[in-house]
C-alpha atoms as a PDB file:
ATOM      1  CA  UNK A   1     -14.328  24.513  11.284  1.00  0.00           C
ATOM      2  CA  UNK A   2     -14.153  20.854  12.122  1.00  0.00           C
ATOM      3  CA  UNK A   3     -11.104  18.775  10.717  1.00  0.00           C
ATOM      4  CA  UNK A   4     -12.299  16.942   7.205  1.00  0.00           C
ATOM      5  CA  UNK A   5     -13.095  12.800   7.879  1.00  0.00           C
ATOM      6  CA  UNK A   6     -10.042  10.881   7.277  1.00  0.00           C
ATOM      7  CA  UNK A   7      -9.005   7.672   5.395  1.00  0.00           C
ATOM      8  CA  UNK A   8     -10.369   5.047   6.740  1.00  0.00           C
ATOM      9  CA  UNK A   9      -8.701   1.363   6.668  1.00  0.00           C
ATOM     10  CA  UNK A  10     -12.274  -0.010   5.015  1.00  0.00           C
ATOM     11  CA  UNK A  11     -12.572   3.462   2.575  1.00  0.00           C
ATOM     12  CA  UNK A  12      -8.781   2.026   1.485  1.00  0.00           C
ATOM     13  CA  UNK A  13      -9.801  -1.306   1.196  1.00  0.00           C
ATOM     14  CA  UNK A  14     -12.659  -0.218  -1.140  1.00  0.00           C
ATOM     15  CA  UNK A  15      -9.870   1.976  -3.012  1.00  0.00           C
ATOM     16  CA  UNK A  16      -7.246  -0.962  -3.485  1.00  0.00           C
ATOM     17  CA  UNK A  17     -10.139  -3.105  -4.562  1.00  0.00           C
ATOM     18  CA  UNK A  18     -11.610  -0.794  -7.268  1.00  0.00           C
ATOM     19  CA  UNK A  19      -8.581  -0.986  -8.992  1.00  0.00           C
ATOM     20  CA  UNK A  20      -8.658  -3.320 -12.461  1.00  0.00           C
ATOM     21  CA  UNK A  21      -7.921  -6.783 -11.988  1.00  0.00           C
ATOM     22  CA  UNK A  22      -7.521  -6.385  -8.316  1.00  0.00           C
ATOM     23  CA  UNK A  23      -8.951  -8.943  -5.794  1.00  0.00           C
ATOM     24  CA  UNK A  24      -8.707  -9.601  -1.781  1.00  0.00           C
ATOM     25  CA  UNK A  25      -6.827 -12.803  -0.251  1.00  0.00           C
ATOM     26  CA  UNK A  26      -5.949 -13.638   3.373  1.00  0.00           C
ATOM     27  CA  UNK A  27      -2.821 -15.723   2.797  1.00  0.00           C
ATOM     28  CA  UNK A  28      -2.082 -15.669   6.706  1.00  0.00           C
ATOM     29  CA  UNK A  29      -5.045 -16.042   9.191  1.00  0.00           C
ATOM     30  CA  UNK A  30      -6.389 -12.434   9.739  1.00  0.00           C
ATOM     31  CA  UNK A  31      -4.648 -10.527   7.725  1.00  0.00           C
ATOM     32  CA  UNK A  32      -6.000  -9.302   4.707  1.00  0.00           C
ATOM     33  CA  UNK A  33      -3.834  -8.215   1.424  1.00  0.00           C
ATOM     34  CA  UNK A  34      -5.231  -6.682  -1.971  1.00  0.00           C
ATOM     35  CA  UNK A  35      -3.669  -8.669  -4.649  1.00  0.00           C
ATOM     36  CA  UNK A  36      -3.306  -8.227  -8.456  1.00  0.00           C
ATOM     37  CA  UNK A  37      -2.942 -11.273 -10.598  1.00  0.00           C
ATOM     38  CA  UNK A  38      -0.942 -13.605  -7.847  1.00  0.00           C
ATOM     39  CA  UNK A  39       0.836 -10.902  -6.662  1.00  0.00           C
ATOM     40  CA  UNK A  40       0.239  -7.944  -3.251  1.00  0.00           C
ATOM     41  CA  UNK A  41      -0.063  -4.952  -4.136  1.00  0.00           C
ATOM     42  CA  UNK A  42      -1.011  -3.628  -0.631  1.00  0.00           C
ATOM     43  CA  UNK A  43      -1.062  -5.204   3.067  1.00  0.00           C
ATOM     44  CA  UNK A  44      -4.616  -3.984   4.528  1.00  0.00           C
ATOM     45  CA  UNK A  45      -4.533  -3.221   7.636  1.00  0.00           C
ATOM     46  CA  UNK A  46      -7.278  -1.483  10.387  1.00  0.00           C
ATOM     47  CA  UNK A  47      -4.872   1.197  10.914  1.00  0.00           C
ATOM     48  CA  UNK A  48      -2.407   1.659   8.405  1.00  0.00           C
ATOM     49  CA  UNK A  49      -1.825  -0.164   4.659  1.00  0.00           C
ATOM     50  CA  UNK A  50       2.052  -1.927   3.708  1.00  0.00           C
ATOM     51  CA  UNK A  51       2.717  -0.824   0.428  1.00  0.00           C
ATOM     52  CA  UNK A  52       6.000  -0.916  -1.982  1.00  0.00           C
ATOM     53  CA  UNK A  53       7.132   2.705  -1.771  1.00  0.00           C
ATOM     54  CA  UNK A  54      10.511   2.543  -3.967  1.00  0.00           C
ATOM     55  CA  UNK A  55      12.859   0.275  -5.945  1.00  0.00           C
ATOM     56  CA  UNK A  56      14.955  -0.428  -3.022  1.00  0.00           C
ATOM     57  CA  UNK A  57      15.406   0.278   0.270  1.00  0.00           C
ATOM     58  CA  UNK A  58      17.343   3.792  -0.483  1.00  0.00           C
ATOM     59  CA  UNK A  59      14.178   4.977  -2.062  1.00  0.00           C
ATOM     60  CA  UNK A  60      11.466   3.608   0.482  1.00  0.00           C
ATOM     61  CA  UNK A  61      13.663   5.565   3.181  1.00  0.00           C
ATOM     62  CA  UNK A  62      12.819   8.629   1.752  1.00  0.00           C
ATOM     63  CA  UNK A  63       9.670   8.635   2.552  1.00  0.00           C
ATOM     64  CA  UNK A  64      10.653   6.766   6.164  1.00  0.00           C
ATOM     65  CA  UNK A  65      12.445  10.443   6.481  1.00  0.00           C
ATOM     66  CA  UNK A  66       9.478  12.347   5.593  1.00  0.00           C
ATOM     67  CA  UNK A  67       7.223  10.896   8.010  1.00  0.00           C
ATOM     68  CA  UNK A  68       9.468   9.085  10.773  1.00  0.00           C
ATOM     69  CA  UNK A  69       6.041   8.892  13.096  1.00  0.00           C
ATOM     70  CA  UNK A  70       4.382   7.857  10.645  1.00  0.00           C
ATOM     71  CA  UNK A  71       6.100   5.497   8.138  1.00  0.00           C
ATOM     72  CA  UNK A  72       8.124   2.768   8.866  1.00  0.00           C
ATOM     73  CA  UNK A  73      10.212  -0.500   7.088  1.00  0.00           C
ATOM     74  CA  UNK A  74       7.873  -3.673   6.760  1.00  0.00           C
ATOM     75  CA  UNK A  75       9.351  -6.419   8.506  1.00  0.00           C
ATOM     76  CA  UNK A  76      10.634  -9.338   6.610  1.00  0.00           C
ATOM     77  CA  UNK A  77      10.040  -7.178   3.202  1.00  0.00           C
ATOM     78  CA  UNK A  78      11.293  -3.584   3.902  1.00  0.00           C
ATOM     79  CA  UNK A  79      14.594  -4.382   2.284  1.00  0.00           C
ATOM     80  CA  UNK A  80      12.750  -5.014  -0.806  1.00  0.00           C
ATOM     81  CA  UNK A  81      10.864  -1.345  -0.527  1.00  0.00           C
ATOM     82  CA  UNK A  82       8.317  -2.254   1.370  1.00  0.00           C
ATOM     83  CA  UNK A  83       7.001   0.498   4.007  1.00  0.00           C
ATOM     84  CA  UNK A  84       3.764   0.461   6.594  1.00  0.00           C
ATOM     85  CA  UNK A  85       2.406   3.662   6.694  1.00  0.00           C
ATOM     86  CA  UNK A  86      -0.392   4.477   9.215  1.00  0.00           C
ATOM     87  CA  UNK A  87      -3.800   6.301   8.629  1.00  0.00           C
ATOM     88  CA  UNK A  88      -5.009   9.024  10.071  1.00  0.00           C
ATOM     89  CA  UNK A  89      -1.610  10.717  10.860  1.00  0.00           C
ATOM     90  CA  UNK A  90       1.177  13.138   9.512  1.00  0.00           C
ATOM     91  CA  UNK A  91       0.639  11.384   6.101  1.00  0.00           C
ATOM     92  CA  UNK A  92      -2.243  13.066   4.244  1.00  0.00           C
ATOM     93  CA  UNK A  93      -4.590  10.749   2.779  1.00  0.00           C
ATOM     94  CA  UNK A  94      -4.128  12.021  -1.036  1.00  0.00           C
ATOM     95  CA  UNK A  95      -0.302  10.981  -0.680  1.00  0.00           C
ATOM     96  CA  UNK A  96      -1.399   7.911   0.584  1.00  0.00           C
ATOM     97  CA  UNK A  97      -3.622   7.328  -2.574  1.00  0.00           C
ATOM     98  CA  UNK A  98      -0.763   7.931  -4.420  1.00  0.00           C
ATOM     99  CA  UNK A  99       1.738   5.360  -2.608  1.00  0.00           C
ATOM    100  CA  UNK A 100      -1.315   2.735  -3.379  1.00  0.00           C
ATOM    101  CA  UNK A 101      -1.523   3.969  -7.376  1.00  0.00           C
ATOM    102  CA  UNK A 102       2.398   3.382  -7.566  1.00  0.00           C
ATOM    103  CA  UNK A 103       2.113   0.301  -5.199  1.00  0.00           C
ATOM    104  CA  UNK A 104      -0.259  -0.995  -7.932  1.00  0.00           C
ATOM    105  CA  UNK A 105       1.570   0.248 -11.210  1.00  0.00           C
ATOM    106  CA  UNK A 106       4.881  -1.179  -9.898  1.00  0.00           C
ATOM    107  CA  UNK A 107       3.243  -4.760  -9.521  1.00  0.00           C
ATOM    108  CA  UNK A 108       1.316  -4.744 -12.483  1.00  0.00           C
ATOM    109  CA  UNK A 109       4.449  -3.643 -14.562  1.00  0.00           C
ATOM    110  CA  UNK A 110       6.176  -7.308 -13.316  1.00  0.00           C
ATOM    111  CA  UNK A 111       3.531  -9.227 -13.394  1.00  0.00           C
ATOM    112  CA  UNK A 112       3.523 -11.455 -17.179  1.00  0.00           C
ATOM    113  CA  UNK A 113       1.629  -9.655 -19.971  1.00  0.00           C
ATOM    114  CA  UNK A 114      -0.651 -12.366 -19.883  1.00  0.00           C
ATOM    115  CA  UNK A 115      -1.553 -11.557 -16.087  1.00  0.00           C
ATOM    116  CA  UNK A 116      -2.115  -7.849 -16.202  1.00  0.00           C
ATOM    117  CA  UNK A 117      -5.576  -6.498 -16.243  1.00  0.00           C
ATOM    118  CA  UNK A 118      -6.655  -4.647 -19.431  1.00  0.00           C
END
């Protein structure tokens, strides 16, 4: 039986962008980033997505652990929870929809009441 089609970084980019109130910027030449209100919610990548995976750094790790070939600590922003996890490998793609949901609930919850989609 052949192996089901996998997440692709443009089937994620639809995902991130179906979401309420979200919209896509390139703040830095080239790089795309799925925003709500002013704020990321995801780092879009070809290969992989950045996404906020815990409170803190403690929590992101986890999943670091789980998938060590797979997930690793953004640079600049890991130590704010920040992880880039990479399509296509030991991370199945319904966990990875997941880590975008929570991505997007945990920026929405700080953005102003004012900002948050309805």
């Amino acid at each position: 039986m052949p192996e089901p089609a996998r997440l692709t970084g443009e089937a994620l980019r639809e995902y991130c962008l179906a979401k309420p109130g979200a919209w896509p910027d390139e703040p830095w030449d080239g790089d795309t980033v799925a925003k709500v209100g002013e704020k990321i919610f995801a780092f879009l990548g070809a290969g992989s997505v950045g996404l906020k995976c815990g409170a803190n750094r403690d929590e992101a790790d986890e999943l670091v652990a789980s998938y060590p070939d797979d997930v690793s600590k953004m640079a600049y922003i890991g130590r704010s929870g920040w992880n880039t996890v990479q399509l296509a490998g030991q991370v199945p793609d319904d966990e990875i929809l997941e880590l975008v949901n929570a991505s997007y609930t945990t920026v929405v919850s700080k953005l102003p009441r004012r900002s948050r989609p309805e």
